[in-house]
PDB file of N, CA and C in Angstrom:
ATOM      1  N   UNK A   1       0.823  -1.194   0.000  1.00  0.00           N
ATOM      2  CA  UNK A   1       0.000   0.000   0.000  1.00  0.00           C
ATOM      3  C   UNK A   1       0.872   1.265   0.000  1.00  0.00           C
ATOM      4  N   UNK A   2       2.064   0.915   0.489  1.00  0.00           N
ATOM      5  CA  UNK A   2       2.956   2.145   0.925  1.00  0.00           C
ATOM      6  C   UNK A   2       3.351   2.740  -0.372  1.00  0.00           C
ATOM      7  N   UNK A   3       4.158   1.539  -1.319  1.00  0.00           N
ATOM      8  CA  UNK A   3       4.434   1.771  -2.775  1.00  0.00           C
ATOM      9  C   UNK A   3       3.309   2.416  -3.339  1.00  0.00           C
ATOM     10  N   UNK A   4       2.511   2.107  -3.781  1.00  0.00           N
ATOM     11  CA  UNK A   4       1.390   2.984  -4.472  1.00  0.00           C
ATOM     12  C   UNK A   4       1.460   3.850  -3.884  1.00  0.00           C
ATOM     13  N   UNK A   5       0.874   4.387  -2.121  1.00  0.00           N
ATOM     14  CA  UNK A   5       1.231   6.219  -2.230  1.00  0.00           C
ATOM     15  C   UNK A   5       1.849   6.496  -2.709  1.00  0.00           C
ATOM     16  N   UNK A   6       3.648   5.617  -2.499  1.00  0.00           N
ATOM     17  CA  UNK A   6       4.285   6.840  -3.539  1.00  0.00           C
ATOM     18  C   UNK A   6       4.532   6.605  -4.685  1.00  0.00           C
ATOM     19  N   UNK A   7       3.885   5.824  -5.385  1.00  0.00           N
ATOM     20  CA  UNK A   7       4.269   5.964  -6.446  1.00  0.00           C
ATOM     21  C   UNK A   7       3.163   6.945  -7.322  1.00  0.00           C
ATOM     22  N   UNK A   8       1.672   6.874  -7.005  1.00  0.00           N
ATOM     23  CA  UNK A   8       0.909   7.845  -7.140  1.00  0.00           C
ATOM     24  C   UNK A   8       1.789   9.507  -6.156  1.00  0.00           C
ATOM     25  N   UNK A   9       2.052   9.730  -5.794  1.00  0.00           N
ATOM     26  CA  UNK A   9       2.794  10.900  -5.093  1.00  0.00           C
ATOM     27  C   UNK A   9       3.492  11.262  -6.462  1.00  0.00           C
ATOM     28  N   UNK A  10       4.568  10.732  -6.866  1.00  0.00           N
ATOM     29  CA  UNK A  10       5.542  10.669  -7.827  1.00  0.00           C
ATOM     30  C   UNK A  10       4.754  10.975  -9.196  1.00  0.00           C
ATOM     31  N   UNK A  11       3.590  10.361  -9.306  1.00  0.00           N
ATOM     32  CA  UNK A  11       3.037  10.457 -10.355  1.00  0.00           C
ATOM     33  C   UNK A  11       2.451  11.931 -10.888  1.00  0.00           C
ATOM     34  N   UNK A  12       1.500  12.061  -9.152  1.00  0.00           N
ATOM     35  CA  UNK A  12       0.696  13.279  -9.306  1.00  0.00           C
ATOM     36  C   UNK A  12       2.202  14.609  -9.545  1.00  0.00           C
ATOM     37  N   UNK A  13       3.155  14.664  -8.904  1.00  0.00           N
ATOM     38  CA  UNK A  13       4.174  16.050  -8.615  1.00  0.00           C
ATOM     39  C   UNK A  13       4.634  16.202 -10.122  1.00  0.00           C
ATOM     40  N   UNK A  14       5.187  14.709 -10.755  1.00  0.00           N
ATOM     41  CA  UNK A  14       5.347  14.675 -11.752  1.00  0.00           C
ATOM     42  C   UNK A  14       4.553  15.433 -13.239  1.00  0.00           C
ATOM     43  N   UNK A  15       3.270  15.162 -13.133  1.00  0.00           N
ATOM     44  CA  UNK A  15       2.156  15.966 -14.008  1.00  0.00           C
ATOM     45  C   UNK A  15       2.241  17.298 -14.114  1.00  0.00           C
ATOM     46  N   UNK A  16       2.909  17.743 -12.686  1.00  0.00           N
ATOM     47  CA  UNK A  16       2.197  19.009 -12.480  1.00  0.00           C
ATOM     48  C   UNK A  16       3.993  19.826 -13.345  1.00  0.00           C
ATOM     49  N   UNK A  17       4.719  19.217 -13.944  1.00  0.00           N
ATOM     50  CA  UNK A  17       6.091  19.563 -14.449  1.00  0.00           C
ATOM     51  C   UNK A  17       5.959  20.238 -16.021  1.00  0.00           C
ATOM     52  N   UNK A  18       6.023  21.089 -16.353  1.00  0.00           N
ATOM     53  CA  UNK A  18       5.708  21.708 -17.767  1.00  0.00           C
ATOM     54  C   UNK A  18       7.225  20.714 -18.697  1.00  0.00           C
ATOM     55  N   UNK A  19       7.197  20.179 -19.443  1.00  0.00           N
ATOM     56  CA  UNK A  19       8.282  20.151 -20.858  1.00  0.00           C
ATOM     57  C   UNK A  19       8.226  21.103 -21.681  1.00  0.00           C
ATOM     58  N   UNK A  20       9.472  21.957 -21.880  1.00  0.00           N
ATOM     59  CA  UNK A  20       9.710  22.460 -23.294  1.00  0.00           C
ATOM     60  C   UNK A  20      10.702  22.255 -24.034  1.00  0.00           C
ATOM     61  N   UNK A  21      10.250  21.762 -25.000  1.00  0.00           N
ATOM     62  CA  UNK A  21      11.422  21.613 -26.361  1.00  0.00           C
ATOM     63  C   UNK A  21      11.809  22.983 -27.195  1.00  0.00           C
ATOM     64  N   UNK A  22      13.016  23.260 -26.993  1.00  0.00           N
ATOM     65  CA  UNK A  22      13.675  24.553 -27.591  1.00  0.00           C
ATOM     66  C   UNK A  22      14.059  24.479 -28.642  1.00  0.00           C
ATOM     67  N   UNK A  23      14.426  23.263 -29.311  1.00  0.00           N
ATOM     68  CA  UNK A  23      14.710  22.910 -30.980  1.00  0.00           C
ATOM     69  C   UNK A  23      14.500  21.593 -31.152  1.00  0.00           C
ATOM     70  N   UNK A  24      14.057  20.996 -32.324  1.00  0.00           N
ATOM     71  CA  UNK A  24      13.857  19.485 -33.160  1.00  0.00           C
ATOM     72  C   UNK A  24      15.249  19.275 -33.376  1.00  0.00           C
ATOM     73  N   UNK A  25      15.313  18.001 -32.963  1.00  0.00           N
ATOM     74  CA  UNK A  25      16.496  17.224 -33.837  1.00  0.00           C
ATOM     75  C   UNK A  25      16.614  17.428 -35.488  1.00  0.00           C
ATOM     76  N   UNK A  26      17.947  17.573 -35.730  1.00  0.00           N
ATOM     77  CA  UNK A  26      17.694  17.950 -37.180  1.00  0.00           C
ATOM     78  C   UNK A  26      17.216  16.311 -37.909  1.00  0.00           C
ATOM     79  N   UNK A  27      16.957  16.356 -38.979  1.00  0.00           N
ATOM     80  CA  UNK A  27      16.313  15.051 -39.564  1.00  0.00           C
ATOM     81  C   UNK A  27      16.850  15.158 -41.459  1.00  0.00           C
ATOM     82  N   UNK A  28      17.607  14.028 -41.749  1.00  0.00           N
ATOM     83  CA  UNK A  28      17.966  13.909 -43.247  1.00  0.00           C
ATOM     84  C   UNK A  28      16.838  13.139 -44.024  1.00  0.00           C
ATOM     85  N   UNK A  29      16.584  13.191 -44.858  1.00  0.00           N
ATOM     86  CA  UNK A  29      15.665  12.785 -46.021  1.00  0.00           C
ATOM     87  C   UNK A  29      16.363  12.189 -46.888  1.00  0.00           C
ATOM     88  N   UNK A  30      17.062  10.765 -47.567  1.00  0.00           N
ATOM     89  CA  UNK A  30      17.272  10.767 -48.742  1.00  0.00           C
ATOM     90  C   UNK A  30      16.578   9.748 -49.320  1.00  0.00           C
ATOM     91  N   UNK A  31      16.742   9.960 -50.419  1.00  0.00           N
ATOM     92  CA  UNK A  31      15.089   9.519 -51.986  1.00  0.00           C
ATOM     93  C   UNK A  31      16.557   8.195 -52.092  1.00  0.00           C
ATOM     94  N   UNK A  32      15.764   6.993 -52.524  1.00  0.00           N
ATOM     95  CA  UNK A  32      16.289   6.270 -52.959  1.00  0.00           C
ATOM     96  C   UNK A  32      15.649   5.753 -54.514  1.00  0.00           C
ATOM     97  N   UNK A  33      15.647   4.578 -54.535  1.00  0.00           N
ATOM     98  CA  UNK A  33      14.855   3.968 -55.774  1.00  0.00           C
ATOM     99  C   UNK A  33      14.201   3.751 -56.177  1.00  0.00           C
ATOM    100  N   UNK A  34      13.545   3.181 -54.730  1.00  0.00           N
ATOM    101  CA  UNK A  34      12.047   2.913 -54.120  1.00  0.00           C
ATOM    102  C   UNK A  34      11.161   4.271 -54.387  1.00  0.00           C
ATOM    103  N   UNK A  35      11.580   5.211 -53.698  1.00  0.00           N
ATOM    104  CA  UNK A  35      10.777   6.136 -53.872  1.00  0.00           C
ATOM    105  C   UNK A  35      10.787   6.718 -55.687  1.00  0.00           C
ATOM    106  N   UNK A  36      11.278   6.435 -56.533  1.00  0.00           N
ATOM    107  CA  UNK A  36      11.133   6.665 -58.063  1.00  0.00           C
ATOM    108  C   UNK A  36      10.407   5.570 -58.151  1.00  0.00           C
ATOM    109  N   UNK A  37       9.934   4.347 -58.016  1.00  0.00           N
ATOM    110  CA  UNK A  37       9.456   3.083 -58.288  1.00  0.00           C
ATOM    111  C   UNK A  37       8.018   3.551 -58.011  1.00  0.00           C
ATOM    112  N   UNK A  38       7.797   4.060 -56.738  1.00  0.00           N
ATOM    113  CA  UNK A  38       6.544   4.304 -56.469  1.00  0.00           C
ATOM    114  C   UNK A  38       5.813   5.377 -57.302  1.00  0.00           C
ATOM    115  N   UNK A  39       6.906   6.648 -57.347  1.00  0.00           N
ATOM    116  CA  UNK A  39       5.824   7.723 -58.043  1.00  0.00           C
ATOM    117  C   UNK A  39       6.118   6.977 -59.991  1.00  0.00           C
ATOM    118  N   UNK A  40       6.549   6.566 -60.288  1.00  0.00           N
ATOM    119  CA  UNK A  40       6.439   6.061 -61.457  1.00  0.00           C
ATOM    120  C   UNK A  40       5.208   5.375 -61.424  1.00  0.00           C
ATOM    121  N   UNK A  41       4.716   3.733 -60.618  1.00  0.00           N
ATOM    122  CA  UNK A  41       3.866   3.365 -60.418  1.00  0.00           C
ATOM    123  C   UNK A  41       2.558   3.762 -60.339  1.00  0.00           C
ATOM    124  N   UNK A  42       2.622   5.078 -59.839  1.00  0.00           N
ATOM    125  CA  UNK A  42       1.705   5.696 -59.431  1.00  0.00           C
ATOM    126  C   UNK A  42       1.136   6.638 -60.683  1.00  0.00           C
ATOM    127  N   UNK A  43       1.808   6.775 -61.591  1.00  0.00           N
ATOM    128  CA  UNK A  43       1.771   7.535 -62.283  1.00  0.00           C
ATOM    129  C   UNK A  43       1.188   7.207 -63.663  1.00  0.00           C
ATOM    130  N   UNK A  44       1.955   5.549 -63.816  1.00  0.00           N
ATOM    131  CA  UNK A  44       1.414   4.638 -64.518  1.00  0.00           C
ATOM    132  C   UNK A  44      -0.547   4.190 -64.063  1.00  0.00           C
ATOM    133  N   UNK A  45      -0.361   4.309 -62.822  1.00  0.00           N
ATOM    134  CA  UNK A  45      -1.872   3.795 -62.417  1.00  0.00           C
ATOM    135  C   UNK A  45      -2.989   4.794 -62.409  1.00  0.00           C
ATOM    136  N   UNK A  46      -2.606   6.377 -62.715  1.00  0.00           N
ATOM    137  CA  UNK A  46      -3.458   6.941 -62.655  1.00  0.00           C
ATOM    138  C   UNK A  46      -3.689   7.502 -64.218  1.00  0.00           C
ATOM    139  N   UNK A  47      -2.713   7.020 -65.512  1.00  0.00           N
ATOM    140  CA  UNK A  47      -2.758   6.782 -66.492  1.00  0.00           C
ATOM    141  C   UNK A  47      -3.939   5.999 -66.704  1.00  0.00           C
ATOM    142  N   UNK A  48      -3.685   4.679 -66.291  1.00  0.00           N
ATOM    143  CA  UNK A  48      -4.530   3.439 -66.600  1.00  0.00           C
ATOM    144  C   UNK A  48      -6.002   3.814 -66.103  1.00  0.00           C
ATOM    145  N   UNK A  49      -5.967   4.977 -65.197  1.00  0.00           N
ATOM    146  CA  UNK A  49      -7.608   5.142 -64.330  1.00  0.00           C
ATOM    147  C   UNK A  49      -8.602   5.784 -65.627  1.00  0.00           C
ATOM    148  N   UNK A  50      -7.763   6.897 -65.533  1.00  0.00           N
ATOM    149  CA  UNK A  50      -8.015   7.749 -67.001  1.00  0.00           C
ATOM    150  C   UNK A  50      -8.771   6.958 -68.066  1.00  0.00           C
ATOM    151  N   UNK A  51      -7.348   5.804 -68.774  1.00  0.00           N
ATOM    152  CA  UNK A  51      -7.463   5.230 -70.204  1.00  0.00           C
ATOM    153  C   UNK A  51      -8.733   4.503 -69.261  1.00  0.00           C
ATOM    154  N   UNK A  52      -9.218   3.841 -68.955  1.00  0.00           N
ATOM    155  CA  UNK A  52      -9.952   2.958 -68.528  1.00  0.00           C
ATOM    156  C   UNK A  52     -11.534   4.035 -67.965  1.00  0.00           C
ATOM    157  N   UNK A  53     -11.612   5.119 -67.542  1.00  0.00           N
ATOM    158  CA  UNK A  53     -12.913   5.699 -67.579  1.00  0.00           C
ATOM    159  C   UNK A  53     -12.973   6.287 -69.156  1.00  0.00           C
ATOM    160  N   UNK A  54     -12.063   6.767 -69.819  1.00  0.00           N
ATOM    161  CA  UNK A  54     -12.789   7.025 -71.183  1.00  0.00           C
ATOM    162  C   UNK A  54     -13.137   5.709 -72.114  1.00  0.00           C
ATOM    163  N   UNK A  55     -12.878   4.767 -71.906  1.00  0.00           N
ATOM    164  CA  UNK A  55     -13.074   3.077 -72.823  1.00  0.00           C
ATOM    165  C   UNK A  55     -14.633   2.655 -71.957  1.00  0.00           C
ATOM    166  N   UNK A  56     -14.463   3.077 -70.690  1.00  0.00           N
ATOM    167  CA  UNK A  56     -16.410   3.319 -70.184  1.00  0.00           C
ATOM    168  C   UNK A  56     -17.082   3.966 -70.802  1.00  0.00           C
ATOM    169  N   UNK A  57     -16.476   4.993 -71.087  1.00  0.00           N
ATOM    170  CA  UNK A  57     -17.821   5.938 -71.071  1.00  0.00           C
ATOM    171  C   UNK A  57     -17.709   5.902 -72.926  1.00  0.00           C
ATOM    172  N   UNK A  58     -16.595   5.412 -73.768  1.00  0.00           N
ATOM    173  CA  UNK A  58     -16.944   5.087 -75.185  1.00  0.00           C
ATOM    174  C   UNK A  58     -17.669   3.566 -75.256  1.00  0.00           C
ATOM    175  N   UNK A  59     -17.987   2.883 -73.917  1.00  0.00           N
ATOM    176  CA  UNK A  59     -18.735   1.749 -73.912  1.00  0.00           C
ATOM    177  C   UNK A  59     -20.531   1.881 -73.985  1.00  0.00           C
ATOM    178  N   UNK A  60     -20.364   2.876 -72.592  1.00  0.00           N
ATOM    179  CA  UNK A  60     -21.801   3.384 -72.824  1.00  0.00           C
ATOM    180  C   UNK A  60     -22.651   4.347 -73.863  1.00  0.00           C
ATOM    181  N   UNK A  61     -22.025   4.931 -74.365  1.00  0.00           N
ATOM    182  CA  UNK A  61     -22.345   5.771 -75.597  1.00  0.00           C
ATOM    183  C   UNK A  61     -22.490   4.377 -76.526  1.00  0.00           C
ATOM    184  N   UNK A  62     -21.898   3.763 -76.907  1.00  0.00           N
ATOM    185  CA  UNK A  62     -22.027   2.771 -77.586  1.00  0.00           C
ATOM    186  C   UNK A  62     -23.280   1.758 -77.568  1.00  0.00           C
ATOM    187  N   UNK A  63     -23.622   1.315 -76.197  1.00  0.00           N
ATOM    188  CA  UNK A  63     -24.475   0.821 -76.033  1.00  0.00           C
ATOM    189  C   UNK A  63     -25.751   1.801 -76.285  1.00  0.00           C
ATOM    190  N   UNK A  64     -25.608   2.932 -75.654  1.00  0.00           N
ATOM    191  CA  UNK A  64     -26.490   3.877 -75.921  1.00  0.00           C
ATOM    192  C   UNK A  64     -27.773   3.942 -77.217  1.00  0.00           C
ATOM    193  N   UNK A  65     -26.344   4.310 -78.648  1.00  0.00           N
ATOM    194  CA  UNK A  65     -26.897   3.992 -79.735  1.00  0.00           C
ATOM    195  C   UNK A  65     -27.298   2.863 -80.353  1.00  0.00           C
ATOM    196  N   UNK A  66     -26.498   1.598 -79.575  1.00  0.00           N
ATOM    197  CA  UNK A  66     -27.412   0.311 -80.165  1.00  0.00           C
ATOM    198  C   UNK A  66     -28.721  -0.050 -79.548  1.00  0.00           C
ATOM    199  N   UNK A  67     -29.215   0.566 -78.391  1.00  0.00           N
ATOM    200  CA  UNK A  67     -30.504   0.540 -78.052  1.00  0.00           C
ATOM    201  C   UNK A  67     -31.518   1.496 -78.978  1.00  0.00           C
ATOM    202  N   UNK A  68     -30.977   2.524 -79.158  1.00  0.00           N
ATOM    203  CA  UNK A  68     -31.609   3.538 -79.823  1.00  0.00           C
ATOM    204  C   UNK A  68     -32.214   3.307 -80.952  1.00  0.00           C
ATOM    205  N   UNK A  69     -31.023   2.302 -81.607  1.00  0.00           N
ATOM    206  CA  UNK A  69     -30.986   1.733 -82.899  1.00  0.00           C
ATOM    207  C   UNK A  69     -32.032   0.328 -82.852  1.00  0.00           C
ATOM    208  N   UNK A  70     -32.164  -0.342 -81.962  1.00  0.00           N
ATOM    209  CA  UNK A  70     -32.819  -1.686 -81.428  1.00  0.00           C
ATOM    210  C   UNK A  70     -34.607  -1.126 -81.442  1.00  0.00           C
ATOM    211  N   UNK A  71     -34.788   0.279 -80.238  1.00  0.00           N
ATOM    212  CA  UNK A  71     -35.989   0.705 -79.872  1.00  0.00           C
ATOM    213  C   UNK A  71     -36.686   1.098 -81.698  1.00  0.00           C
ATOM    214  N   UNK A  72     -35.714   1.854 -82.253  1.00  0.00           N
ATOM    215  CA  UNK A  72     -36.227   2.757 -83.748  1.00  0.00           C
ATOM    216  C   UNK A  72     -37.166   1.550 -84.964  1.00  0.00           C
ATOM    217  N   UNK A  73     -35.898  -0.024 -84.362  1.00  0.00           N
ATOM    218  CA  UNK A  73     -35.972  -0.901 -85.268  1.00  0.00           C
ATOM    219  C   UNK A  73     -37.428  -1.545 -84.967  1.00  0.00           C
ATOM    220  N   UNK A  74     -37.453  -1.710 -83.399  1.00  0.00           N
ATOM    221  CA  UNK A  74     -38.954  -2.545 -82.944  1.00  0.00           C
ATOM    222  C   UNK A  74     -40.198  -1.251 -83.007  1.00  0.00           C
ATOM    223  N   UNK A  75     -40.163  -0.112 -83.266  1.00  0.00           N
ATOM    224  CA  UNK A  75     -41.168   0.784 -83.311  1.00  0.00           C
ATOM    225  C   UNK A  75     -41.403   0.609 -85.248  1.00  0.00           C
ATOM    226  N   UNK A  76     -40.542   0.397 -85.928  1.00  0.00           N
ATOM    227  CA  UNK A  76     -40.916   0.537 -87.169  1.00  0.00           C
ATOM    228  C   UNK A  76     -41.637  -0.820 -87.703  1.00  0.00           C
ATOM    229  N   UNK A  77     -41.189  -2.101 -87.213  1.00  0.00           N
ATOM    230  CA  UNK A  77     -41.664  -3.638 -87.208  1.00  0.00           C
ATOM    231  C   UNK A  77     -43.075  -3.617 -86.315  1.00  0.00           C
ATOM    232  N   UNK A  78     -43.262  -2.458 -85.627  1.00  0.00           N
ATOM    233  CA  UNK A  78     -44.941  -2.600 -85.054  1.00  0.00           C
ATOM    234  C   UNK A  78     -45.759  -1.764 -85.525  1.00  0.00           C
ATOM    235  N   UNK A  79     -45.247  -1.159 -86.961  1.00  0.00           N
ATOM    236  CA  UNK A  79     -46.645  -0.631 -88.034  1.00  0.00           C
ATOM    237  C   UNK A  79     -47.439  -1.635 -88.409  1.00  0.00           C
ATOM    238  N   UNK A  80     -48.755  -1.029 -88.364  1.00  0.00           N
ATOM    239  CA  UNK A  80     -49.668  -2.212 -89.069  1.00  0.00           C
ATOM    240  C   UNK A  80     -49.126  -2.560 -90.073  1.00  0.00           C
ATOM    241  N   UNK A  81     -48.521  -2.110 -91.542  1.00  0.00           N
ATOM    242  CA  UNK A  81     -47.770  -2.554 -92.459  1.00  0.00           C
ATOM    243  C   UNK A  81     -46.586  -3.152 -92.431  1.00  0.00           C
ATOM    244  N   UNK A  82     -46.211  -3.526 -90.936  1.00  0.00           N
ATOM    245  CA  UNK A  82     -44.803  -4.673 -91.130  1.00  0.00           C
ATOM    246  C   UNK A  82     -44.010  -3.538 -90.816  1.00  0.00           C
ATOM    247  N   UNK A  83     -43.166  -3.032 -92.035  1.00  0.00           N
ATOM    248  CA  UNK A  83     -41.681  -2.090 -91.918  1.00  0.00           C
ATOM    249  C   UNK A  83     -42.626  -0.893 -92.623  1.00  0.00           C
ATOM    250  N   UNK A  84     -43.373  -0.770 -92.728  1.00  0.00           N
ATOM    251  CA  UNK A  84     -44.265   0.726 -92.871  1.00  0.00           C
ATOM    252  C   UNK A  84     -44.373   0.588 -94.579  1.00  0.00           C
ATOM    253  N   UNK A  85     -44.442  -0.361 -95.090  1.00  0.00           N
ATOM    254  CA  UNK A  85     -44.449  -0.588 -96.444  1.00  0.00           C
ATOM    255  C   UNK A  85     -46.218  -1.368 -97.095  1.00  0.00           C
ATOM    256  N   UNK A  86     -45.884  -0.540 -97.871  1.00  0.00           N
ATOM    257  CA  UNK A  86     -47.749  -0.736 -98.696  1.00  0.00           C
ATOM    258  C   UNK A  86     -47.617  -2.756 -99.198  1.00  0.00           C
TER     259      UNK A  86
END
């Protein structure tokens, strides 16, 4: 029981202690290979995002007009005359 007072004692005096840091450690950065591997990768993949939403959206236009073309074809085959012919 004794330990815990003090170690709560120690704890609480402790809290009450401000830290200030007066400067950061300085810190080096160097780029290796890896890091060209990645932004290449990356660069390649947001290529491929691109090529791959315009091959959508020349998919759906596509489909678009073959419905268009499908609906025009079954509206002209449901004249009383067949294909609208005497």
């Amino acid at each position: 029981m004794l330990n815990t007072l003090t170690m709560l004692a120690v704890f609480l005096t402790d809290a009450q202690q401000s830290i200030m840091v007066d400067k950061l450690p300085p810190v080096s950065i160097t780029r290796d290979c890896f890091d060209r591997i990645a932004l290449i990768s990356s660069v390649l993949l947001t290529i491929a995002g691109f090529i791959g939403i315009f091959l959508a959206w020349k998919t759906v236009s596509a489909t678009k007009k073959a419905a268009e073309a499908l609906y025009s074809m079954l509206r002209l085959s449901s004249m009383p005359n067949g294909l609208g012919l005497s």
